[in-house]
PDB file of N, CA and C in Angstrom:
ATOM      1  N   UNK A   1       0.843  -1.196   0.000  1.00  0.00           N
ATOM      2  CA  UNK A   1       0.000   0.000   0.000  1.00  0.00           C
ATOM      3  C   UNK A   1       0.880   1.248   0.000  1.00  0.00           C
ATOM      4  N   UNK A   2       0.281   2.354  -0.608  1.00  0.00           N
ATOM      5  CA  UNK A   2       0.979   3.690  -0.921  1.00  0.00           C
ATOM      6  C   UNK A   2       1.158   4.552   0.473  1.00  0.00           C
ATOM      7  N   UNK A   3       2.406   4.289   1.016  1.00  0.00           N
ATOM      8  CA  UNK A   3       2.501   5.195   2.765  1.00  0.00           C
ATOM      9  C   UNK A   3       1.295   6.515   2.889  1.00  0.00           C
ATOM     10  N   UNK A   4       1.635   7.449   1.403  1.00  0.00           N
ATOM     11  CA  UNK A   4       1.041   9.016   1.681  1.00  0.00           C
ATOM     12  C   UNK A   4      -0.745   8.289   1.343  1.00  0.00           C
ATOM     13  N   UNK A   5      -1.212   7.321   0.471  1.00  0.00           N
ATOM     14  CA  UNK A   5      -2.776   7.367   1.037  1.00  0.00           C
ATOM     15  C   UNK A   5      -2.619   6.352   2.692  1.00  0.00           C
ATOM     16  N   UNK A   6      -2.377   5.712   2.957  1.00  0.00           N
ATOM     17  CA  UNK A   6      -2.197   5.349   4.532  1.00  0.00           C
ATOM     18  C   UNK A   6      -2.601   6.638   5.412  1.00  0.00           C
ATOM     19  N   UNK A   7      -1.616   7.367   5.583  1.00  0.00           N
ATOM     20  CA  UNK A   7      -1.167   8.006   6.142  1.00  0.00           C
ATOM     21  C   UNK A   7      -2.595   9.402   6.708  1.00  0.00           C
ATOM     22  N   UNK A   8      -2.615   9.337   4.818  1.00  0.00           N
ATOM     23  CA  UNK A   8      -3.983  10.427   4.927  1.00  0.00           C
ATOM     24  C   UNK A   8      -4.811   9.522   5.706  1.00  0.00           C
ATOM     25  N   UNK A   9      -5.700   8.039   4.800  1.00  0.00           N
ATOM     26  CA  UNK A   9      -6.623   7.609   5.443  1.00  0.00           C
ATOM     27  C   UNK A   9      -6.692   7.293   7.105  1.00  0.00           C
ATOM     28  N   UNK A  10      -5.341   7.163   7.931  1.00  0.00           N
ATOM     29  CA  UNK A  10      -5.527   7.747   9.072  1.00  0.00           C
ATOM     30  C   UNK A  10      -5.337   8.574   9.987  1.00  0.00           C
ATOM     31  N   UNK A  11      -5.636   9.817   9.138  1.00  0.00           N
ATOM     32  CA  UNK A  11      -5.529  11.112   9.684  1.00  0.00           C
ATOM     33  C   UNK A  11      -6.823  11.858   9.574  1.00  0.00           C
ATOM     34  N   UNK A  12      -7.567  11.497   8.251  1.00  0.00           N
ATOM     35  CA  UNK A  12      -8.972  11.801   7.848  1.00  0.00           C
ATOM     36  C   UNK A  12      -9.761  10.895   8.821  1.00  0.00           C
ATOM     37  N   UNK A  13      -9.498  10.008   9.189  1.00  0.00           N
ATOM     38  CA  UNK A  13     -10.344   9.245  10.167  1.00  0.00           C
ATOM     39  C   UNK A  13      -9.890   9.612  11.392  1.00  0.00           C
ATOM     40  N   UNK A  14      -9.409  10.051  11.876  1.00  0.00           N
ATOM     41  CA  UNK A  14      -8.777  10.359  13.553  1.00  0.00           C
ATOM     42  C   UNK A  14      -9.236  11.821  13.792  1.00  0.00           C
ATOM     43  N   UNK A  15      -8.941  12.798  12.510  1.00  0.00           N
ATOM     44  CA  UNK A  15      -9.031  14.053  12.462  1.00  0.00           C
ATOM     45  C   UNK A  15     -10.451  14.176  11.844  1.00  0.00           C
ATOM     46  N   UNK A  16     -11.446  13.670  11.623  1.00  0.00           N
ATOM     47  CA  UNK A  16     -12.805  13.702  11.217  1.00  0.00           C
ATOM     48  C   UNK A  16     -13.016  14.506  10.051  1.00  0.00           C
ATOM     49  N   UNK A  17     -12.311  14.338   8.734  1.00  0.00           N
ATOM     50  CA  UNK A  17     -12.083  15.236   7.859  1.00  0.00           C
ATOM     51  C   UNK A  17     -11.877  14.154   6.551  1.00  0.00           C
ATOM     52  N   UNK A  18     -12.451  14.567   5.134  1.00  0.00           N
ATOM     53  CA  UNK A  18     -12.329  14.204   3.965  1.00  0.00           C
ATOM     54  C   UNK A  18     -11.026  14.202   3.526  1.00  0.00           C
ATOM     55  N   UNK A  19     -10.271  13.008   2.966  1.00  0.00           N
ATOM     56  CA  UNK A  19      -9.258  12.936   2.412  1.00  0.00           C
ATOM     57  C   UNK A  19      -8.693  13.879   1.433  1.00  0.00           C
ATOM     58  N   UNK A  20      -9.712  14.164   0.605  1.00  0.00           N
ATOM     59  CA  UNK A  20      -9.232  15.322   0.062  1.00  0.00           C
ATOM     60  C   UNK A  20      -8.926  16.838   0.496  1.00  0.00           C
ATOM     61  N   UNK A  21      -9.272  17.463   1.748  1.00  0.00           N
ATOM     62  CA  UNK A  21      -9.258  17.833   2.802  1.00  0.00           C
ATOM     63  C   UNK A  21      -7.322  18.284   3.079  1.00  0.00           C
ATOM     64  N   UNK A  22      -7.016  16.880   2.936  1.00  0.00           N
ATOM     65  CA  UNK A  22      -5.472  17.109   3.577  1.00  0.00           C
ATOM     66  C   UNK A  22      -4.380  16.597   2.239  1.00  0.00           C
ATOM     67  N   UNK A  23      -4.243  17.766   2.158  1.00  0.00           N
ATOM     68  CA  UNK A  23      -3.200  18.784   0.899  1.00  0.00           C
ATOM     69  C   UNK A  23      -1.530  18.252   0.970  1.00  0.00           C
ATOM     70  N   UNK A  24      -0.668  17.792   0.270  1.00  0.00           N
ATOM     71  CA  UNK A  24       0.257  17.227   0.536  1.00  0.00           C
ATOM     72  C   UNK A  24       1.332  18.293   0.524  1.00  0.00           C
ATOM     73  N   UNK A  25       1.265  19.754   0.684  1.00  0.00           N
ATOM     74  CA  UNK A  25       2.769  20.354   1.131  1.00  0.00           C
ATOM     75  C   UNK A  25       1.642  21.461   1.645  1.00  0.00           C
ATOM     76  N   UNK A  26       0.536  21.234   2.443  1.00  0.00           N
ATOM     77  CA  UNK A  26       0.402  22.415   3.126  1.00  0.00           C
ATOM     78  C   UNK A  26       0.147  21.476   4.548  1.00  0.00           C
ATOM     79  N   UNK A  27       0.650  22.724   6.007  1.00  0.00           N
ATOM     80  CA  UNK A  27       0.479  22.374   7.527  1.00  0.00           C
ATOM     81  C   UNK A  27      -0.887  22.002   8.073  1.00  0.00           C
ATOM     82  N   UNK A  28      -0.889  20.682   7.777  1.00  0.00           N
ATOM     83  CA  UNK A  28      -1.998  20.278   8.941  1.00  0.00           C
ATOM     84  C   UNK A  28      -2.309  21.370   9.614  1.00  0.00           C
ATOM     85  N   UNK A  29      -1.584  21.810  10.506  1.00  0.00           N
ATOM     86  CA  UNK A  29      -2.202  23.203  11.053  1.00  0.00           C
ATOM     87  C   UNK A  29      -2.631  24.246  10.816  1.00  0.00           C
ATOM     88  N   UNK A  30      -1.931  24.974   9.868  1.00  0.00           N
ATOM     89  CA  UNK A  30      -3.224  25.738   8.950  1.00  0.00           C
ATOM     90  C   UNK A  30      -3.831  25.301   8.288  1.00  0.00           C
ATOM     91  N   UNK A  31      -3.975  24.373   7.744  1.00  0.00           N
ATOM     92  CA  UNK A  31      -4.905  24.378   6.498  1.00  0.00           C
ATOM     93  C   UNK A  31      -6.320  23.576   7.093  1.00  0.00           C
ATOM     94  N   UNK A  32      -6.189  22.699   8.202  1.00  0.00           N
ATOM     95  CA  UNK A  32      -7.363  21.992   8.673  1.00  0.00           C
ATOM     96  C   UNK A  32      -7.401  22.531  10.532  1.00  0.00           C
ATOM     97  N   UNK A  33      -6.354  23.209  10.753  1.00  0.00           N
ATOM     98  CA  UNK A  33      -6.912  23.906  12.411  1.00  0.00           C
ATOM     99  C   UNK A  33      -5.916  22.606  13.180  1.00  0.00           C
ATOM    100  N   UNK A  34      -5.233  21.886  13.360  1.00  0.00           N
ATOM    101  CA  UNK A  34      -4.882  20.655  13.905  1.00  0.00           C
ATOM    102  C   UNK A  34      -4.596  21.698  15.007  1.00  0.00           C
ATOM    103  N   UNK A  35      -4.866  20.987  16.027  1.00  0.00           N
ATOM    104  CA  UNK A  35      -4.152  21.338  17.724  1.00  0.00           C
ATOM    105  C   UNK A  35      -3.226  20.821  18.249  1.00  0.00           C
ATOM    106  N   UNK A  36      -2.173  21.289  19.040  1.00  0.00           N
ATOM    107  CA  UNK A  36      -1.121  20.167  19.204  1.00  0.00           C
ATOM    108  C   UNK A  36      -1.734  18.686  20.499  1.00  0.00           C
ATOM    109  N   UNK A  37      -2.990  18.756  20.709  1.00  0.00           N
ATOM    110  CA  UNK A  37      -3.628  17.393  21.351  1.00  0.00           C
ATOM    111  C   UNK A  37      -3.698  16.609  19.955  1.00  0.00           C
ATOM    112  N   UNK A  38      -4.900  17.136  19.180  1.00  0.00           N
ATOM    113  CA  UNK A  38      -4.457  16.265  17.810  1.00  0.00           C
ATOM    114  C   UNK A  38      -3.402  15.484  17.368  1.00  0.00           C
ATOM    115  N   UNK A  39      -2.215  16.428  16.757  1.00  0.00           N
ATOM    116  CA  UNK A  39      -1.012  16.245  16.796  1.00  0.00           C
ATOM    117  C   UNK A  39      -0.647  14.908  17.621  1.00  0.00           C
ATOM    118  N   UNK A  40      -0.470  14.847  18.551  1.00  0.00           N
ATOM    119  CA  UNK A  40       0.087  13.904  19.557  1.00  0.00           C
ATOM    120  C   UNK A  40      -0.451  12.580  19.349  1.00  0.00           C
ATOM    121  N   UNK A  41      -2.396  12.410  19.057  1.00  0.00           N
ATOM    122  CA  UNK A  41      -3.263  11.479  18.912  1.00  0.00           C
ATOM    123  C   UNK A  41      -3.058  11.156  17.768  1.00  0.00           C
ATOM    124  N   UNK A  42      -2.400  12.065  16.573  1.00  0.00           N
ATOM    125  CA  UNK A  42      -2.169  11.550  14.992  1.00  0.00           C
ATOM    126  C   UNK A  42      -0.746  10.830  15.339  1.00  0.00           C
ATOM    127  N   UNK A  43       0.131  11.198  15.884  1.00  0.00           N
ATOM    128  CA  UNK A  43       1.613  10.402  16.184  1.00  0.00           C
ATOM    129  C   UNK A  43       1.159   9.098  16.702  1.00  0.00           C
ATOM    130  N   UNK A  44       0.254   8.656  17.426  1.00  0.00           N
ATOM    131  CA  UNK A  44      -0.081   7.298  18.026  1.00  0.00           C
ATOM    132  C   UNK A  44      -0.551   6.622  17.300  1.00  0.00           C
ATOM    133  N   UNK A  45      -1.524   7.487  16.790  1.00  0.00           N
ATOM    134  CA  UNK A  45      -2.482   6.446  15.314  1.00  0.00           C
ATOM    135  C   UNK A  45      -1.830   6.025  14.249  1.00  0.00           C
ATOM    136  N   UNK A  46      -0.527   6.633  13.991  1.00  0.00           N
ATOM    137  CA  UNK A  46       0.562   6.600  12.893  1.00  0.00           C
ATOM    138  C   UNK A  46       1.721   5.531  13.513  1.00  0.00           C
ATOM    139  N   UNK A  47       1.773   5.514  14.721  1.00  0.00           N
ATOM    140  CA  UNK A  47       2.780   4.475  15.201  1.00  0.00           C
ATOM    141  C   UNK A  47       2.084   2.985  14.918  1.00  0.00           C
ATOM    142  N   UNK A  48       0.954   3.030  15.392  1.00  0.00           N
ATOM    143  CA  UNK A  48      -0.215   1.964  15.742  1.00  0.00           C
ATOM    144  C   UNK A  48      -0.119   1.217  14.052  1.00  0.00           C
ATOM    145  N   UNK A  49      -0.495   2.276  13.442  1.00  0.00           N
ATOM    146  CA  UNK A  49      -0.684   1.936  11.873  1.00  0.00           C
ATOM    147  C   UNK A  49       0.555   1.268  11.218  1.00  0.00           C
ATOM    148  N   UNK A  50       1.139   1.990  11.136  1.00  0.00           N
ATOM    149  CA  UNK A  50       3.024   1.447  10.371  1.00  0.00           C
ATOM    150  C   UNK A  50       3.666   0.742  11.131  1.00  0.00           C
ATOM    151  N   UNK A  51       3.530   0.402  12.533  1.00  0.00           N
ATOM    152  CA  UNK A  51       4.133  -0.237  13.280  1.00  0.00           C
ATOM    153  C   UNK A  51       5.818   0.108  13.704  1.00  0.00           C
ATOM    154  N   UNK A  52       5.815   1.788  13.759  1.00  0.00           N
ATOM    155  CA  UNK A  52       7.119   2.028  13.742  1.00  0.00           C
ATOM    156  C   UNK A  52       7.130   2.874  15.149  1.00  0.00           C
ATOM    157  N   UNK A  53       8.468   3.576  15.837  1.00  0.00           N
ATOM    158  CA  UNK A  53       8.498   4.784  16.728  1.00  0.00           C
ATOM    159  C   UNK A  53       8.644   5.715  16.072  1.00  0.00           C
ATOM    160  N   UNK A  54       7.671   7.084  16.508  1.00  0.00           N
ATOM    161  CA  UNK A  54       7.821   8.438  16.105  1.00  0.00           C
ATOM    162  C   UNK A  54       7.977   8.892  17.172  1.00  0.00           C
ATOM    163  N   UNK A  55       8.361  10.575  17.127  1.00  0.00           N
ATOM    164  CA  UNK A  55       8.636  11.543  18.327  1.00  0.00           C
ATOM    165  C   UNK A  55       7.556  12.433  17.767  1.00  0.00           C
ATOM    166  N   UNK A  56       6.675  12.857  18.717  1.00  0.00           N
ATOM    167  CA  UNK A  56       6.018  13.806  18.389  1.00  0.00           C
ATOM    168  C   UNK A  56       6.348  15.158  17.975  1.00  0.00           C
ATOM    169  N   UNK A  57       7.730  15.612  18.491  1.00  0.00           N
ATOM    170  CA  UNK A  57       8.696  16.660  18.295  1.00  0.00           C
ATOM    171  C   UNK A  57       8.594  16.366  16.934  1.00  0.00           C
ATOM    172  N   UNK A  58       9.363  15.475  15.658  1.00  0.00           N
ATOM    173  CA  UNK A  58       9.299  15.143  14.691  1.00  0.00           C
ATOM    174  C   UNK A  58       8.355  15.356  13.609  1.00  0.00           C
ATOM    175  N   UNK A  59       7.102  14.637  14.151  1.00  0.00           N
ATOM    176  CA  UNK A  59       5.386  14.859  13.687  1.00  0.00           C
ATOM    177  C   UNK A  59       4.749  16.344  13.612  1.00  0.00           C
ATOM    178  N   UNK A  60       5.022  17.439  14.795  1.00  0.00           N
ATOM    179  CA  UNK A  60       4.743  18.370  14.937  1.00  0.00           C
ATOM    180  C   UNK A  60       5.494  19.681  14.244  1.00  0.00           C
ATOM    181  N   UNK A  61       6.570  19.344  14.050  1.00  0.00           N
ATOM    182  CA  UNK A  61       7.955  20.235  13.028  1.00  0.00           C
ATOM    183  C   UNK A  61       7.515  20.192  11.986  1.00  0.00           C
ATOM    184  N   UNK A  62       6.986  18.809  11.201  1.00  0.00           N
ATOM    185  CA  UNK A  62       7.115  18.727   9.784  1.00  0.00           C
ATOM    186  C   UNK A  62       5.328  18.201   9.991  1.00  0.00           C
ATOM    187  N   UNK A  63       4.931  19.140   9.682  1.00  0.00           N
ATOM    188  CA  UNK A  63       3.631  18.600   9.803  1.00  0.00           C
ATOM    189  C   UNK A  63       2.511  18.575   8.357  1.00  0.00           C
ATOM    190  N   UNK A  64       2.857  18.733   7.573  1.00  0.00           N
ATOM    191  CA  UNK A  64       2.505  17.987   6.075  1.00  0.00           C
ATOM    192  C   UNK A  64       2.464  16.897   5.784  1.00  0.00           C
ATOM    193  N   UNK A  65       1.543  16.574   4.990  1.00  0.00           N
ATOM    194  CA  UNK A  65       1.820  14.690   4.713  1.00  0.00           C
ATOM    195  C   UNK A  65       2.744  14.519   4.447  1.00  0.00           C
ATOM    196  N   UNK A  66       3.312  15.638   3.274  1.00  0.00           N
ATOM    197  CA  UNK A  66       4.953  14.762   2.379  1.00  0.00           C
ATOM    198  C   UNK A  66       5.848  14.638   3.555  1.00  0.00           C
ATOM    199  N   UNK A  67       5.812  15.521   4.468  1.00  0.00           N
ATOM    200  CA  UNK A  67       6.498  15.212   5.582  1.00  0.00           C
ATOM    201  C   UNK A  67       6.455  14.440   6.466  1.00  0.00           C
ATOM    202  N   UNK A  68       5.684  14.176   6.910  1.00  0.00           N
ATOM    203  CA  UNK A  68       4.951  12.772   7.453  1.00  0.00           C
ATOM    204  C   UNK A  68       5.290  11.466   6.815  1.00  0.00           C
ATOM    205  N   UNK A  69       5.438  11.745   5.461  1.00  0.00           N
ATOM    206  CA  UNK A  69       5.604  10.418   4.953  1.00  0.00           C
ATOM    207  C   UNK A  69       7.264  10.041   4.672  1.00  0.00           C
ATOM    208  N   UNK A  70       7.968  11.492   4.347  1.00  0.00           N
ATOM    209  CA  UNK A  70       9.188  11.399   4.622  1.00  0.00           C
ATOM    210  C   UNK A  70      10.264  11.075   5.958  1.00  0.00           C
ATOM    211  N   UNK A  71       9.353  11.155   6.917  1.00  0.00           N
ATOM    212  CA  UNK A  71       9.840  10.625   8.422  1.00  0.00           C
ATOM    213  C   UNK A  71       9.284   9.451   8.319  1.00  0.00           C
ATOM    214  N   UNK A  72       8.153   8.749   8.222  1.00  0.00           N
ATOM    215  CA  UNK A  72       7.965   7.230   8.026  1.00  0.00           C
ATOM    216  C   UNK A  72       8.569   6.504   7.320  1.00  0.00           C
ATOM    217  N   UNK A  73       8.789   6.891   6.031  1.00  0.00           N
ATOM    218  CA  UNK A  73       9.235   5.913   5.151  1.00  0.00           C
ATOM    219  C   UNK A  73      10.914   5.324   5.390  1.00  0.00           C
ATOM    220  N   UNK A  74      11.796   5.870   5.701  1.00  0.00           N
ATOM    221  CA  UNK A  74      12.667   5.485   5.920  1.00  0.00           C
ATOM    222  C   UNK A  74      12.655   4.490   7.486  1.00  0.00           C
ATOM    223  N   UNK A  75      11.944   4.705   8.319  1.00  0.00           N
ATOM    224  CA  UNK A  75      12.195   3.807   9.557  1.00  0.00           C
ATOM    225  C   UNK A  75      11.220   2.316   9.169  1.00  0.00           C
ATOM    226  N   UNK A  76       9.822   2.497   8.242  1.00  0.00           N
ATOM    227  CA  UNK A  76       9.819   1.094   7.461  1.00  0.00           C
ATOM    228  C   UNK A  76      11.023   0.282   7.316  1.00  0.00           C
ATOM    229  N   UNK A  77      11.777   0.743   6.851  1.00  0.00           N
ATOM    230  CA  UNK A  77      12.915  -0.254   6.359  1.00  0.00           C
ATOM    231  C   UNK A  77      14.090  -0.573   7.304  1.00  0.00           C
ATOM    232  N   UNK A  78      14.143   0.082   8.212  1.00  0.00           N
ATOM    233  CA  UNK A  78      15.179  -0.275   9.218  1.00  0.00           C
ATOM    234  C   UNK A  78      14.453  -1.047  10.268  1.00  0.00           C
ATOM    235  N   UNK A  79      13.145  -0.942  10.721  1.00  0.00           N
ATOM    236  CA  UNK A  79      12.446  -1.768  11.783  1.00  0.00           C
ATOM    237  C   UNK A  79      11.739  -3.326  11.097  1.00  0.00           C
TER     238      UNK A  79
END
């Protein structure tokens, strides 16, 4: 499966929002309001999902999908 639809589909489901909704180089935080409680609950749902460790520090810096998916994708392959 494609990490960046993953990724969206559980963020649109956690964050109660249409996939199309979440824009791949604009901030979760502006563009859909994310809070940093959100934030924290999307880092768990994203660990849960990929089966990897994130830092929320990490998640919250780069907070775009492409970014999101660029911090996941590489620890896929080392874990």
């Amino acid at each position: 499966m494609d990490i960046k639809i993953k990724v969206k589909e559980v963020l649109a489901n956690l964050l109660k929002v249409k996939i199309e909704e979440l824009k791949d180089e604009v901030s979760l935080i502006n563009s859909i309001g994310v809070d940093s409680t959100e934030m924290v609950e999307s880092v768990i749902a994203l660990e849960k999902s990929f089966g990897v460790k994130l830092s929320p520090k990490e998640i919250t810096k780069n907070s775009t999908i492409n970014d999101i998916v660029n911090n996941i994708q590489p620890k896929l392959s080392t874990e």
